[in-house]
PDB file of N, CA and C in Angstrom:
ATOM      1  N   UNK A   1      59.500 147.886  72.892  1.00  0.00           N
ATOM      2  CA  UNK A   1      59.759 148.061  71.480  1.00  0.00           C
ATOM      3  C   UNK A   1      59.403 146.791  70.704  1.00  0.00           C
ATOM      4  N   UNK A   2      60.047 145.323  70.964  1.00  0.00           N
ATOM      5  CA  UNK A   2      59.761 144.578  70.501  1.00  0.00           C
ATOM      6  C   UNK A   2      57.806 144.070  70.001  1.00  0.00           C
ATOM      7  N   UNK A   3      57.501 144.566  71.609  1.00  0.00           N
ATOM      8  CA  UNK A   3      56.125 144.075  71.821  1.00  0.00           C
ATOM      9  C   UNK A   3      55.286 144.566  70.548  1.00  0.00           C
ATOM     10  N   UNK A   4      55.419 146.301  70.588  1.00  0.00           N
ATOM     11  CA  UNK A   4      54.931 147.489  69.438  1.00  0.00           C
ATOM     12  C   UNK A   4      54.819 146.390  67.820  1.00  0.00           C
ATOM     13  N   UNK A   5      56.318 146.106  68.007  1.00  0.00           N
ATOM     14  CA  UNK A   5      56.805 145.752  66.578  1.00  0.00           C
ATOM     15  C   UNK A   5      55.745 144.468  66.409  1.00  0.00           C
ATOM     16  N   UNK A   6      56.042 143.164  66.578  1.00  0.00           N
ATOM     17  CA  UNK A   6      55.293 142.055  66.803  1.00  0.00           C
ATOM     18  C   UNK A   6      53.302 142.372  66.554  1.00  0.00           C
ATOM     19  N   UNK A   7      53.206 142.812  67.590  1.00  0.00           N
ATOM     20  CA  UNK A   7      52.025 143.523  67.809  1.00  0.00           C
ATOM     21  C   UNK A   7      51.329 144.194  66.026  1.00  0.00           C
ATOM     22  N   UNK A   8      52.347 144.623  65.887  1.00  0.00           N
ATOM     23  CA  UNK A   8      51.447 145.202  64.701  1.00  0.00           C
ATOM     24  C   UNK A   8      51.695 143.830  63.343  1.00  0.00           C
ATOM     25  N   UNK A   9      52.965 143.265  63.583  1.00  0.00           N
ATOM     26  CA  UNK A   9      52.776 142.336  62.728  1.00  0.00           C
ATOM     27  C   UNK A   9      51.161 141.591  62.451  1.00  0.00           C
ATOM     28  N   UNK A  10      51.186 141.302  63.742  1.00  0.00           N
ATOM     29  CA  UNK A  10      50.482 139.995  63.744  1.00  0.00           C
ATOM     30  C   UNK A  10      48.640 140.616  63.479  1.00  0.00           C
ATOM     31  N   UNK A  11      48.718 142.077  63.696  1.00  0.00           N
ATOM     32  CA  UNK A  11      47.626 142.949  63.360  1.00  0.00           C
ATOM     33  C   UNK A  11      47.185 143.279  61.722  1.00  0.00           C
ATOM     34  N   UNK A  12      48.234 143.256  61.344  1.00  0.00           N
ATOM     35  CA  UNK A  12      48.402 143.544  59.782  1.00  0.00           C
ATOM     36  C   UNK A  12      49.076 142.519  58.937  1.00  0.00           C
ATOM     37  N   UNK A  13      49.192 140.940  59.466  1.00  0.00           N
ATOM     38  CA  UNK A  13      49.179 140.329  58.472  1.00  0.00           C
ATOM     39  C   UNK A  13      48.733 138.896  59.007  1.00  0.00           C
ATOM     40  N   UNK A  14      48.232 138.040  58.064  1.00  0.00           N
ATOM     41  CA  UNK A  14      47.884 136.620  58.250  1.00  0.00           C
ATOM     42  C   UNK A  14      48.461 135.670  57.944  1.00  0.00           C
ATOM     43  N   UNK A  15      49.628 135.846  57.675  1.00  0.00           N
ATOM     44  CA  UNK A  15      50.814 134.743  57.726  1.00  0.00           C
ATOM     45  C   UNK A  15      52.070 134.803  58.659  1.00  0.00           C
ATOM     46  N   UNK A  16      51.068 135.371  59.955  1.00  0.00           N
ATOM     47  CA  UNK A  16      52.665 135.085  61.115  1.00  0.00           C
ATOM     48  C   UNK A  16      51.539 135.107  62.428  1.00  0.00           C
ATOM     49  N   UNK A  17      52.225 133.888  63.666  1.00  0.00           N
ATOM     50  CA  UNK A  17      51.802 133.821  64.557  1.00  0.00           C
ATOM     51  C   UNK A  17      52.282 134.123  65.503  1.00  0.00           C
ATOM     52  N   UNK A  18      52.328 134.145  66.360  1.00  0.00           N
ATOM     53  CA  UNK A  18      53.135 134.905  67.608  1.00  0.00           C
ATOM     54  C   UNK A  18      52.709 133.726  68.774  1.00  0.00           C
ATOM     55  N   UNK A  19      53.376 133.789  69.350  1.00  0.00           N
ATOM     56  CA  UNK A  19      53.950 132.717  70.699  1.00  0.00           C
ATOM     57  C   UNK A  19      54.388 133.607  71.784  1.00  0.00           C
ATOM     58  N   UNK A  20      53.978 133.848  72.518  1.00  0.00           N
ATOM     59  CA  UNK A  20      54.404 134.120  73.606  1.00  0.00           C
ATOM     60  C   UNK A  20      55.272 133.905  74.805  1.00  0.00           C
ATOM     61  N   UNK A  21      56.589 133.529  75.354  1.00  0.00           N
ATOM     62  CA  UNK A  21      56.995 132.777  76.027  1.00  0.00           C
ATOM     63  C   UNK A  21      57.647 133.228  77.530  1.00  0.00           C
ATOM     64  N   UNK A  22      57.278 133.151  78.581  1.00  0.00           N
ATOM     65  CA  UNK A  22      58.056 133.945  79.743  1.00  0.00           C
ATOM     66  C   UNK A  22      59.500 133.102  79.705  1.00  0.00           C
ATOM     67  N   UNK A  23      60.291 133.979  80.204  1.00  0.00           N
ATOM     68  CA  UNK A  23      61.807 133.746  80.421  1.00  0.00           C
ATOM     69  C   UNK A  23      62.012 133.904  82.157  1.00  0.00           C
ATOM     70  N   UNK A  24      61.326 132.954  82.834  1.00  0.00           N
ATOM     71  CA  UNK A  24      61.218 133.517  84.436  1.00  0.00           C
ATOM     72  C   UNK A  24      62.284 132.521  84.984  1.00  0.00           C
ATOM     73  N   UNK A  25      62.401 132.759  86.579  1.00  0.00           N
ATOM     74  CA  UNK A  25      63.310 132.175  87.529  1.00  0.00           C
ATOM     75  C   UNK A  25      62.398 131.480  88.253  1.00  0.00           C
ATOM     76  N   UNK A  26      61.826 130.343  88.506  1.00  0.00           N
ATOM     77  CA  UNK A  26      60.876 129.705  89.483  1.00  0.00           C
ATOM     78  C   UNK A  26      61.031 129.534  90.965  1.00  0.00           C
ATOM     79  N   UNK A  27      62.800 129.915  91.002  1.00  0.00           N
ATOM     80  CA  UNK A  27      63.126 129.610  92.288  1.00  0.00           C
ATOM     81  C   UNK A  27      63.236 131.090  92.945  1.00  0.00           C
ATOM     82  N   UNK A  28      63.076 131.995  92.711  1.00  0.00           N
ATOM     83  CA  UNK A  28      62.761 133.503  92.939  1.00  0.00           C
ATOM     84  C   UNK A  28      61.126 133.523  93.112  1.00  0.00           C
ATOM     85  N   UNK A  29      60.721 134.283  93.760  1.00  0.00           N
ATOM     86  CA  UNK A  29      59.990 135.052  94.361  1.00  0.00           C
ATOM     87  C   UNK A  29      59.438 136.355  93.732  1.00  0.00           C
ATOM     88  N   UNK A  30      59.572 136.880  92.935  1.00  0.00           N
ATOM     89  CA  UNK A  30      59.703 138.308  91.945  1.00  0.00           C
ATOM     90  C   UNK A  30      58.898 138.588  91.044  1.00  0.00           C
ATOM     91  N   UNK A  31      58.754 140.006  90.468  1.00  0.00           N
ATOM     92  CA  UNK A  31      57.975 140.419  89.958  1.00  0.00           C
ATOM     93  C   UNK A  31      57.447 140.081  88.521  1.00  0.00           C
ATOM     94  N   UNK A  32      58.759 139.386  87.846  1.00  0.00           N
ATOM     95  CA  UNK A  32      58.295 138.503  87.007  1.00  0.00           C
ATOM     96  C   UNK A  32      57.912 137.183  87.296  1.00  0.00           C
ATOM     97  N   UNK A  33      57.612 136.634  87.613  1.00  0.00           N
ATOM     98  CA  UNK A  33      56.599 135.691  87.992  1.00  0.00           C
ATOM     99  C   UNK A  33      55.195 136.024  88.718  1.00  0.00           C
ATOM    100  N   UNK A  34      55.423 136.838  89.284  1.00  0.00           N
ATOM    101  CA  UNK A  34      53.751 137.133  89.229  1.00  0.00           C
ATOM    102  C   UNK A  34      53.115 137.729  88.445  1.00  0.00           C
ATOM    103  N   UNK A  35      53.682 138.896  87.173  1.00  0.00           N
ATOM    104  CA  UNK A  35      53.049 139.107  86.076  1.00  0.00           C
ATOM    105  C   UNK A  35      52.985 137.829  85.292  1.00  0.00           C
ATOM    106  N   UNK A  36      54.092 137.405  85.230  1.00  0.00           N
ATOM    107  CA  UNK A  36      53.497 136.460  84.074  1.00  0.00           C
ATOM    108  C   UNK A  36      52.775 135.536  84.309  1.00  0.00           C
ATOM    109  N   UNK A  37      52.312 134.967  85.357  1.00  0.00           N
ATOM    110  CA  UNK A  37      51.599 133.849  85.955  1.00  0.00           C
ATOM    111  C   UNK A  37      49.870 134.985  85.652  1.00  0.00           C
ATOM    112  N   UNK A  38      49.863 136.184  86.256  1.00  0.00           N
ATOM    113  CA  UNK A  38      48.777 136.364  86.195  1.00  0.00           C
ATOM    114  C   UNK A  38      48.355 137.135  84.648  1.00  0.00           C
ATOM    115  N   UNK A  39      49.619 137.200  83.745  1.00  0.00           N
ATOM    116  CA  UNK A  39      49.148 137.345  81.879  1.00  0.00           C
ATOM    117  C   UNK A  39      48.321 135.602  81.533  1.00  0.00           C
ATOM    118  N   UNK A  40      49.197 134.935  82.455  1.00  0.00           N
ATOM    119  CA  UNK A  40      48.636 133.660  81.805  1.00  0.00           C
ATOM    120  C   UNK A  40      47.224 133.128  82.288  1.00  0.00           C
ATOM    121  N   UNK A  41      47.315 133.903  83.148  1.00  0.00           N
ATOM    122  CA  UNK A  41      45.317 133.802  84.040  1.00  0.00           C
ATOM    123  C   UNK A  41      44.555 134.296  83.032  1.00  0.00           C
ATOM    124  N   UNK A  42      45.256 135.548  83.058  1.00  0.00           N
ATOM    125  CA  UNK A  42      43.831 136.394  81.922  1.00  0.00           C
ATOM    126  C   UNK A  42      43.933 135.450  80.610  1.00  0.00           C
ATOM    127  N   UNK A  43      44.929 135.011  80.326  1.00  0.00           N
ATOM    128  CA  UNK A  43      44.611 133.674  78.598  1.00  0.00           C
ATOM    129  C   UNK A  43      43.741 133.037  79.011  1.00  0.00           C
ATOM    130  N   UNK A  44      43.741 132.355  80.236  1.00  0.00           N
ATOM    131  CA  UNK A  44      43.086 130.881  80.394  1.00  0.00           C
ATOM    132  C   UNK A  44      41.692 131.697  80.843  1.00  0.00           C
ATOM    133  N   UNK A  45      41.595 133.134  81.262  1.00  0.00           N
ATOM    134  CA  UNK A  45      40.279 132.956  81.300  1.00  0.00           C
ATOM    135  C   UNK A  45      38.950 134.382  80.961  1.00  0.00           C
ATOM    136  N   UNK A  46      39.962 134.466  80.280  1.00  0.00           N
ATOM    137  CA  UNK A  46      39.167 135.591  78.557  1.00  0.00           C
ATOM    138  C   UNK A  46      39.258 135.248  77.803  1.00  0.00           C
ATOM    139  N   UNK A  47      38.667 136.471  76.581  1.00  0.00           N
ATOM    140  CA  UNK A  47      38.649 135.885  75.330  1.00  0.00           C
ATOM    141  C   UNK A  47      39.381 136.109  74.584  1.00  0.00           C
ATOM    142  N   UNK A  48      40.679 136.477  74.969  1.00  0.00           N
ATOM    143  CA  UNK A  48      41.615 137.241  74.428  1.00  0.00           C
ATOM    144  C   UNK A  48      41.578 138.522  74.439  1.00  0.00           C
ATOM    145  N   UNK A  49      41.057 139.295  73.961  1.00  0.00           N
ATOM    146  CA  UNK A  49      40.736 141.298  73.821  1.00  0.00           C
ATOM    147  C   UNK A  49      41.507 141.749  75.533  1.00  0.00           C
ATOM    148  N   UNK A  50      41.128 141.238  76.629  1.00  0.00           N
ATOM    149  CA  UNK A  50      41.890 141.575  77.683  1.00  0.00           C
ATOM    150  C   UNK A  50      43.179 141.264  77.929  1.00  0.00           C
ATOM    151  N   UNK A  51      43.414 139.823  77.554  1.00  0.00           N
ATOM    152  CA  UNK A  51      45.034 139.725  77.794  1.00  0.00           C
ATOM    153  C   UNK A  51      45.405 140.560  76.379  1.00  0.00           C
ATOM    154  N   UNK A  52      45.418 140.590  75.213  1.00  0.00           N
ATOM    155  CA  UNK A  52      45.277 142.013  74.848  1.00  0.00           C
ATOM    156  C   UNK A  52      45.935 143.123  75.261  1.00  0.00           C
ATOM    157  N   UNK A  53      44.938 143.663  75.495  1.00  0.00           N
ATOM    158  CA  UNK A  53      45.170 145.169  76.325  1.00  0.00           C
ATOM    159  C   UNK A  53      46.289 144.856  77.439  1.00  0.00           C
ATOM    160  N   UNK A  54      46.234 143.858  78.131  1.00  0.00           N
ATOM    161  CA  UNK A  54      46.794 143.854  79.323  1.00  0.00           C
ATOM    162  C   UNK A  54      48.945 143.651  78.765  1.00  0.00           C
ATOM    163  N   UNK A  55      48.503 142.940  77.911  1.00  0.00           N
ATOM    164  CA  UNK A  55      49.856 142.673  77.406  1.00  0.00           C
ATOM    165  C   UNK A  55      50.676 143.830  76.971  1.00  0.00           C
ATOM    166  N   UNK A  56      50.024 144.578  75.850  1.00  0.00           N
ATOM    167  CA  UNK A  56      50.134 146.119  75.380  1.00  0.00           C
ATOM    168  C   UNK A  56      50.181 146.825  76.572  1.00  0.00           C
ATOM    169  N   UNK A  57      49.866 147.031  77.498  1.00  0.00           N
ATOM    170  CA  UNK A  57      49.704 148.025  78.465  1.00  0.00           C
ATOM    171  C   UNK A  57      51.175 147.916  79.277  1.00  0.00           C
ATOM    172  N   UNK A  58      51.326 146.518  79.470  1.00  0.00           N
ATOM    173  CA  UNK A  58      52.303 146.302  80.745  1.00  0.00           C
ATOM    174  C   UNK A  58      53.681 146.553  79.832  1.00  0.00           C
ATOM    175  N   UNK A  59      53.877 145.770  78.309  1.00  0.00           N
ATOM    176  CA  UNK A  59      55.157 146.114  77.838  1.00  0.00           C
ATOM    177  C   UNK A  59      55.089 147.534  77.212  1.00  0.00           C
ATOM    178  N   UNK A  60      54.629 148.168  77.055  1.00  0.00           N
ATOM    179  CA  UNK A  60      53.909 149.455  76.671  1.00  0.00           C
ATOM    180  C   UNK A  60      55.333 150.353  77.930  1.00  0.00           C
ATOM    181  N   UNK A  61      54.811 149.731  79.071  1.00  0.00           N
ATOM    182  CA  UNK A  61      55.173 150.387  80.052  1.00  0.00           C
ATOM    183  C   UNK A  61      54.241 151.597  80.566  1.00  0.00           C
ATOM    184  N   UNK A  62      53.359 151.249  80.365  1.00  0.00           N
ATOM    185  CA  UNK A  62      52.037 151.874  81.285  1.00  0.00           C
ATOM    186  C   UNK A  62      51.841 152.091  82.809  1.00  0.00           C
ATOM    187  N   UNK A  63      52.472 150.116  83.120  1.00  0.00           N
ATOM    188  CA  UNK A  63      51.851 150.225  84.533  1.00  0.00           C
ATOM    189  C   UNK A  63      54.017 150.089  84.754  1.00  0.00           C
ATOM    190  N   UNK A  64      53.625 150.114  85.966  1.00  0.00           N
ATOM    191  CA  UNK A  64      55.184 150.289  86.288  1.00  0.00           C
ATOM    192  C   UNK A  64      54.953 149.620  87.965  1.00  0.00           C
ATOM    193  N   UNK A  65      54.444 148.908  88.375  1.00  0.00           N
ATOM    194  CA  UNK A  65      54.301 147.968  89.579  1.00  0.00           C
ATOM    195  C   UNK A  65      52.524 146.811  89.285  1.00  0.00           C
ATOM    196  N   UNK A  66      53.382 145.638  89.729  1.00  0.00           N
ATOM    197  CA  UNK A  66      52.246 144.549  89.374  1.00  0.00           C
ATOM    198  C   UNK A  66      51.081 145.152  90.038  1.00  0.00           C
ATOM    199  N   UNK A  67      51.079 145.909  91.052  1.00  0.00           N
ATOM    200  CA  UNK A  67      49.520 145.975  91.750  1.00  0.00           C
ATOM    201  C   UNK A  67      48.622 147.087  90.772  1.00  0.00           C
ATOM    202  N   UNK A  68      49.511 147.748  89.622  1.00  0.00           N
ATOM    203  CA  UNK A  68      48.699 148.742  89.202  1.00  0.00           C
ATOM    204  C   UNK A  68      47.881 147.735  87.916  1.00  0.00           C
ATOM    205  N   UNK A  69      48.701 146.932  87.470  1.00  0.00           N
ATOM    206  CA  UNK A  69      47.958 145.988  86.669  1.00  0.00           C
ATOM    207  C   UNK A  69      46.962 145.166  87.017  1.00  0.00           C
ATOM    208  N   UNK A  70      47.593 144.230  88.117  1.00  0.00           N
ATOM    209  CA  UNK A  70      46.188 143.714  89.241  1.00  0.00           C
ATOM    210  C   UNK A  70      44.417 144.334  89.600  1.00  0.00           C
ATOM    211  N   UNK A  71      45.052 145.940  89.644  1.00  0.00           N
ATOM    212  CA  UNK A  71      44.084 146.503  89.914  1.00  0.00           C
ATOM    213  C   UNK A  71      43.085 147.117  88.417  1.00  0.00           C
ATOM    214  N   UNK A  72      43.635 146.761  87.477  1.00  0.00           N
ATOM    215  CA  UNK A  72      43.231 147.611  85.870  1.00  0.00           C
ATOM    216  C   UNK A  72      42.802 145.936  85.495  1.00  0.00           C
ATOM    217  N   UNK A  73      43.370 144.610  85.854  1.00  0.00           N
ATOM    218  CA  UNK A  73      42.942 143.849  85.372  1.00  0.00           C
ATOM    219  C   UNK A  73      43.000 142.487  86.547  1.00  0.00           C
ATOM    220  N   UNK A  74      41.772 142.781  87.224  1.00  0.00           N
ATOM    221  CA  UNK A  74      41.910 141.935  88.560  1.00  0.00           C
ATOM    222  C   UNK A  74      41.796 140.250  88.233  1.00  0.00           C
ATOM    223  N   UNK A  75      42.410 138.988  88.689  1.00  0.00           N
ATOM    224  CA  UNK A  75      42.368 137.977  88.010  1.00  0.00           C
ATOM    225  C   UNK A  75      42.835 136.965  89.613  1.00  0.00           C
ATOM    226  N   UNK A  76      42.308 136.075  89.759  1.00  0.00           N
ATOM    227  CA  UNK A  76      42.774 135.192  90.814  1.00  0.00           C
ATOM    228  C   UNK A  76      43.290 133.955  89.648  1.00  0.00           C
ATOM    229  N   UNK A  77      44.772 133.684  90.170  1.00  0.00           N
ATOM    230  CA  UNK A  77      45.700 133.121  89.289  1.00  0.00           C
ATOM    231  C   UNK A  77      45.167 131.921  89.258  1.00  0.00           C
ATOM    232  N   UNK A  78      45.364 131.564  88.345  1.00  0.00           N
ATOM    233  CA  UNK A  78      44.996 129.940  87.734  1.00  0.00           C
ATOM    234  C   UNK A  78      45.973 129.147  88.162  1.00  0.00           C
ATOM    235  N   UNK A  79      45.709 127.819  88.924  1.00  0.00           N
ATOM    236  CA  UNK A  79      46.423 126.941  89.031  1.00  0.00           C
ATOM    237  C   UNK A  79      47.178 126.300  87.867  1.00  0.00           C
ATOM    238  N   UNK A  80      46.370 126.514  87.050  1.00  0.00           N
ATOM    239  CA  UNK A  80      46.639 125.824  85.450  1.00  0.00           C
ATOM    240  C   UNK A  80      48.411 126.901  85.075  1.00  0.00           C
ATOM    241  N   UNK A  81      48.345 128.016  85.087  1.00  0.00           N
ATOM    242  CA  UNK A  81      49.356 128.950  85.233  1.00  0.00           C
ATOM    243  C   UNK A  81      50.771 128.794  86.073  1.00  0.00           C
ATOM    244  N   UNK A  82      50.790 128.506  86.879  1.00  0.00           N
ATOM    245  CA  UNK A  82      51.983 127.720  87.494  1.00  0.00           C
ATOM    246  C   UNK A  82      52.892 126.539  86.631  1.00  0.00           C
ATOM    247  N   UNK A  83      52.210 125.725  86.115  1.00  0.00           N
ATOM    248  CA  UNK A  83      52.488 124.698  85.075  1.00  0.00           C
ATOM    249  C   UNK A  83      52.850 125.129  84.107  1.00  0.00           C
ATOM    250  N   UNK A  84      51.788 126.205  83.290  1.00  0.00           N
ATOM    251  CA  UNK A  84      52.486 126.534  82.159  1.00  0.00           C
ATOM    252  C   UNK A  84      54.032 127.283  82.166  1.00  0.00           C
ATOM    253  N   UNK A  85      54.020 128.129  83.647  1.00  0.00           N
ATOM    254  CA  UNK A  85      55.020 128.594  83.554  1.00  0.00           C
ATOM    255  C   UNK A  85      56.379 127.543  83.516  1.00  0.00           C
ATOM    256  N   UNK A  86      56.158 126.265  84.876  1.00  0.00           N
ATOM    257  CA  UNK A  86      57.165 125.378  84.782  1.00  0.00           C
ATOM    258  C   UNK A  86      57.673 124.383  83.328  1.00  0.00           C
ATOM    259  N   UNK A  87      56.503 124.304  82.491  1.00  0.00           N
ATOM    260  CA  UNK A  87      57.185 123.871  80.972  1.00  0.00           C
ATOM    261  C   UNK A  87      57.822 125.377  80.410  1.00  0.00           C
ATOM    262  N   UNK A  88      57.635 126.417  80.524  1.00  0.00           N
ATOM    263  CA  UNK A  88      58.313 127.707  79.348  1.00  0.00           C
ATOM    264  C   UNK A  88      59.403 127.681  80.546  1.00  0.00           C
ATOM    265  N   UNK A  89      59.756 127.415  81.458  1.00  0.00           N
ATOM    266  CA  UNK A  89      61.179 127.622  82.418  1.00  0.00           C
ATOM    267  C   UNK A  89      61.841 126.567  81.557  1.00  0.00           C
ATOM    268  N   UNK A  90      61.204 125.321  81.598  1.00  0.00           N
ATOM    269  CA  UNK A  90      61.957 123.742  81.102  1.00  0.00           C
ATOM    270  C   UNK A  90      62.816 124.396  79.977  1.00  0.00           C
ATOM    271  N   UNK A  91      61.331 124.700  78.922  1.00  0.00           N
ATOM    272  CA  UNK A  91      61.801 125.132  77.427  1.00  0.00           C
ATOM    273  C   UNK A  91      62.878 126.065  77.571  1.00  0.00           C
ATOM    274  N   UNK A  92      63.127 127.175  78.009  1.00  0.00           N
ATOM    275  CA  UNK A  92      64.321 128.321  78.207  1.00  0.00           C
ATOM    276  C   UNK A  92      65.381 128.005  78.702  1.00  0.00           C
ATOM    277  N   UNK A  93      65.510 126.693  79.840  1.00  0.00           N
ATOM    278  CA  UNK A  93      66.540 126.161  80.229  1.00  0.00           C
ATOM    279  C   UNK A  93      67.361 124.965  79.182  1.00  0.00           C
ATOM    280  N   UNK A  94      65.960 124.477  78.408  1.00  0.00           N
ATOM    281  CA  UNK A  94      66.437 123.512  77.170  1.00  0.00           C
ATOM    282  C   UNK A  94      67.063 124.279  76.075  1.00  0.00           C
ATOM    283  N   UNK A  95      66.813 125.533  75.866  1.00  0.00           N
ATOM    284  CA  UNK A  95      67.262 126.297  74.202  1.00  0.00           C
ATOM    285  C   UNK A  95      68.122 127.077  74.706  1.00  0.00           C
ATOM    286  N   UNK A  96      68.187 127.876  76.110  1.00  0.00           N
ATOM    287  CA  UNK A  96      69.212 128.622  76.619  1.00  0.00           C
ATOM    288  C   UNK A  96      68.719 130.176  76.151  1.00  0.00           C
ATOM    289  N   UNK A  97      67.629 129.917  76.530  1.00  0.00           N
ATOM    290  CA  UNK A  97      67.125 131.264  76.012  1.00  0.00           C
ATOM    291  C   UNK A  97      66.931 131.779  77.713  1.00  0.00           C
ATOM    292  N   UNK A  98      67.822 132.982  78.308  1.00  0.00           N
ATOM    293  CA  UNK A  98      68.098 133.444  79.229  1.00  0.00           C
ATOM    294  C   UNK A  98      67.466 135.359  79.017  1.00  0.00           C
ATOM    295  N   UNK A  99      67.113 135.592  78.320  1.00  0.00           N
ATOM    296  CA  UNK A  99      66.561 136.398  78.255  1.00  0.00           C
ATOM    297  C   UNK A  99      65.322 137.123  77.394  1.00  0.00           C
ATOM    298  N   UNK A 100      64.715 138.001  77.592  1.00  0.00           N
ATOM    299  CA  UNK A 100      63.411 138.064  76.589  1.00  0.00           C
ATOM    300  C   UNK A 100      63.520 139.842  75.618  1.00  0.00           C
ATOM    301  N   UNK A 101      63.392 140.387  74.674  1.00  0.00           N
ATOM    302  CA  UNK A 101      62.593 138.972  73.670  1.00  0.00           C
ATOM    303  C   UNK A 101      64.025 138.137  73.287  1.00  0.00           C
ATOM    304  N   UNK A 102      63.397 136.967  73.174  1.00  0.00           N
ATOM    305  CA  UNK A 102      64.365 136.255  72.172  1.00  0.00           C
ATOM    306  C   UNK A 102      63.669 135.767  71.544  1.00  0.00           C
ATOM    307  N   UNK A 103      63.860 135.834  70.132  1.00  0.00           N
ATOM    308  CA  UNK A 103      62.971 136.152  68.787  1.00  0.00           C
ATOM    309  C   UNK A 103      63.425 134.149  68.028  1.00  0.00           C
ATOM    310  N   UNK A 104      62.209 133.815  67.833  1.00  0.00           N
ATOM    311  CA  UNK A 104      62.530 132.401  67.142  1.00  0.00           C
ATOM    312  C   UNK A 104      61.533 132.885  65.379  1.00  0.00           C
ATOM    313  N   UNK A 105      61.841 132.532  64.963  1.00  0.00           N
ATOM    314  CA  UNK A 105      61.694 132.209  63.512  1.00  0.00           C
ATOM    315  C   UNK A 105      61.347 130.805  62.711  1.00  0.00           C
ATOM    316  N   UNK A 106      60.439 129.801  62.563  1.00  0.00           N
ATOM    317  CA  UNK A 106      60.309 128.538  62.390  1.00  0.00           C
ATOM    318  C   UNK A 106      61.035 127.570  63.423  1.00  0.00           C
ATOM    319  N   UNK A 107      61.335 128.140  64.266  1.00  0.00           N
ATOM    320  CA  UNK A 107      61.926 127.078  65.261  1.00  0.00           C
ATOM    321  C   UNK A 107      63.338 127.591  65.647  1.00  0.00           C
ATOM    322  N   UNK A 108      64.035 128.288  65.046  1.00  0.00           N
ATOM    323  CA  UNK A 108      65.238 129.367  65.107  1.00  0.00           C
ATOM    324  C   UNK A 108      65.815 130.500  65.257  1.00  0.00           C
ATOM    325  N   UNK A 109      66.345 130.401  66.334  1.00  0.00           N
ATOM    326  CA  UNK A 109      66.938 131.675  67.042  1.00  0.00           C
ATOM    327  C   UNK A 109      66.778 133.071  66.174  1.00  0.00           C
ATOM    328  N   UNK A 110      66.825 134.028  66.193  1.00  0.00           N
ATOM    329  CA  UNK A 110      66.962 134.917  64.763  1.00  0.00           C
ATOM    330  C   UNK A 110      68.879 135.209  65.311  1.00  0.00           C
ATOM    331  N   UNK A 111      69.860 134.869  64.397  1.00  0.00           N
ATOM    332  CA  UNK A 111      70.883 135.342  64.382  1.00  0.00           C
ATOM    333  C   UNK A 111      71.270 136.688  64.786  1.00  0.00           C
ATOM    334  N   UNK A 112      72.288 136.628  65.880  1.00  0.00           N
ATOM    335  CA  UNK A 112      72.967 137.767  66.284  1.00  0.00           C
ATOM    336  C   UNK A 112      72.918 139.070  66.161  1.00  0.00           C
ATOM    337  N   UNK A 113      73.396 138.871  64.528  1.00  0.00           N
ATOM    338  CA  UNK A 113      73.498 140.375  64.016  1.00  0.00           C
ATOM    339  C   UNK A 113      72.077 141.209  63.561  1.00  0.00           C
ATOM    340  N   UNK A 114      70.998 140.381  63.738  1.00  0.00           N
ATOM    341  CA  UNK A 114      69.679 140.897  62.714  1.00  0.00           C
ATOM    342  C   UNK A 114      68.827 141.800  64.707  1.00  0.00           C
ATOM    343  N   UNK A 115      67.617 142.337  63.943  1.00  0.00           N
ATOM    344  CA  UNK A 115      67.595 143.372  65.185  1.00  0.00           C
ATOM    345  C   UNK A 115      65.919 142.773  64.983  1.00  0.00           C
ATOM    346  N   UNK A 116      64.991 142.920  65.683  1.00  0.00           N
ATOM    347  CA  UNK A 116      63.607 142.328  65.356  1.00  0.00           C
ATOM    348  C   UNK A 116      63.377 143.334  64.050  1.00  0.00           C
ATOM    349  N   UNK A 117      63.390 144.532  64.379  1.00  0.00           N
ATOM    350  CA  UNK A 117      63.086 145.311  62.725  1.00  0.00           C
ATOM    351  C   UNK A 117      63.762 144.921  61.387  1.00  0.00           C
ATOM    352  N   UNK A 118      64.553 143.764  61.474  1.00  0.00           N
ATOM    353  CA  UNK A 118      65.109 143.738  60.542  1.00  0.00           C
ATOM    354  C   UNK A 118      63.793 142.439  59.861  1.00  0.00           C
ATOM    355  N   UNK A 119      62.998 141.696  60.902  1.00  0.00           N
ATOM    356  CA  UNK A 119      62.405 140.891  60.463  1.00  0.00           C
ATOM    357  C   UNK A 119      61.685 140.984  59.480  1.00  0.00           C
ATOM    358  N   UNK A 120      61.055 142.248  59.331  1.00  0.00           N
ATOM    359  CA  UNK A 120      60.050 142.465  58.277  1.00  0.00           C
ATOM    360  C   UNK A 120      60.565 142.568  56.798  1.00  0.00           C
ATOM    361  N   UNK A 121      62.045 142.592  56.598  1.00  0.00           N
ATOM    362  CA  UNK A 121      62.234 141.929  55.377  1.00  0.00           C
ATOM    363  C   UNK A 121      63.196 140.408  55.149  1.00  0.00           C
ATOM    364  N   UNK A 122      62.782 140.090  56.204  1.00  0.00           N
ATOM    365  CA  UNK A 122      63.485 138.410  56.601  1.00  0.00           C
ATOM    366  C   UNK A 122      62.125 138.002  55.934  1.00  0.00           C
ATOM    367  N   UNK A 123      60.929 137.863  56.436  1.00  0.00           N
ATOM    368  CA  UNK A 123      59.670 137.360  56.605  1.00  0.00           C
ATOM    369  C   UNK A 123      58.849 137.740  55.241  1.00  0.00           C
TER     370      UNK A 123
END
């Protein structure tokens, strides 16, 4: 839902950027960490239009096991990807952001009570 929402923001207007951030466990083994290590392959090595699709597809809930994505978007993981993931662990362990989405706004949490749809008349 969030993804949908965001997604079209950033499609239909030119004054909002989007950031992407995994919320992973490094010391686990699991399925989030190997998607997100290999979303961050396809950044570092397309032109965007695939991580793209690939992003839409997976929160979409399209694919429903990493190998069906692997196989729709084959990628040998970037070393560079490991790293990025260990600074967005740092960052999530520094802000206490324990789960995803968690929605920032100029640098700030979006408050409790507001829902991401509520953003579009925050913004």
């Amino acid at each position: 839902m969030a993804h949908k929402v965001l997604t079209s923001w950033v499609e239909n207007r030119d004054d909002i950027k989007l950031q992407l951030l995994f919320a992973v466990d490094l010391t686990k083994n699991d399925l989030k960490n190997k998607v997100a290590a290999h979303l961050i392959s396809l950044g570092f090595n397309q032109d965007g239009t695939l991580l793209t699709s690939a992003l839409s597809e997976w929160f979409n809930g399209r694919y429903n096991s990493y190998e069906l994505l692997y196989e729709k978007y084959p990628i040998s993981i970037n070393p560079e990807a490991g790293k990025v993931l260990q600074q967005q662990s740092a960052w999530c362990s520094l802000t206490s952001v324990t789960y995803t989405p968690a929605i920032f706004i100029n640098g700030r949490r979006l408050p409790a009570p507001y829902e991401i749809e509520d953003l579009l008349y925050l913004v």
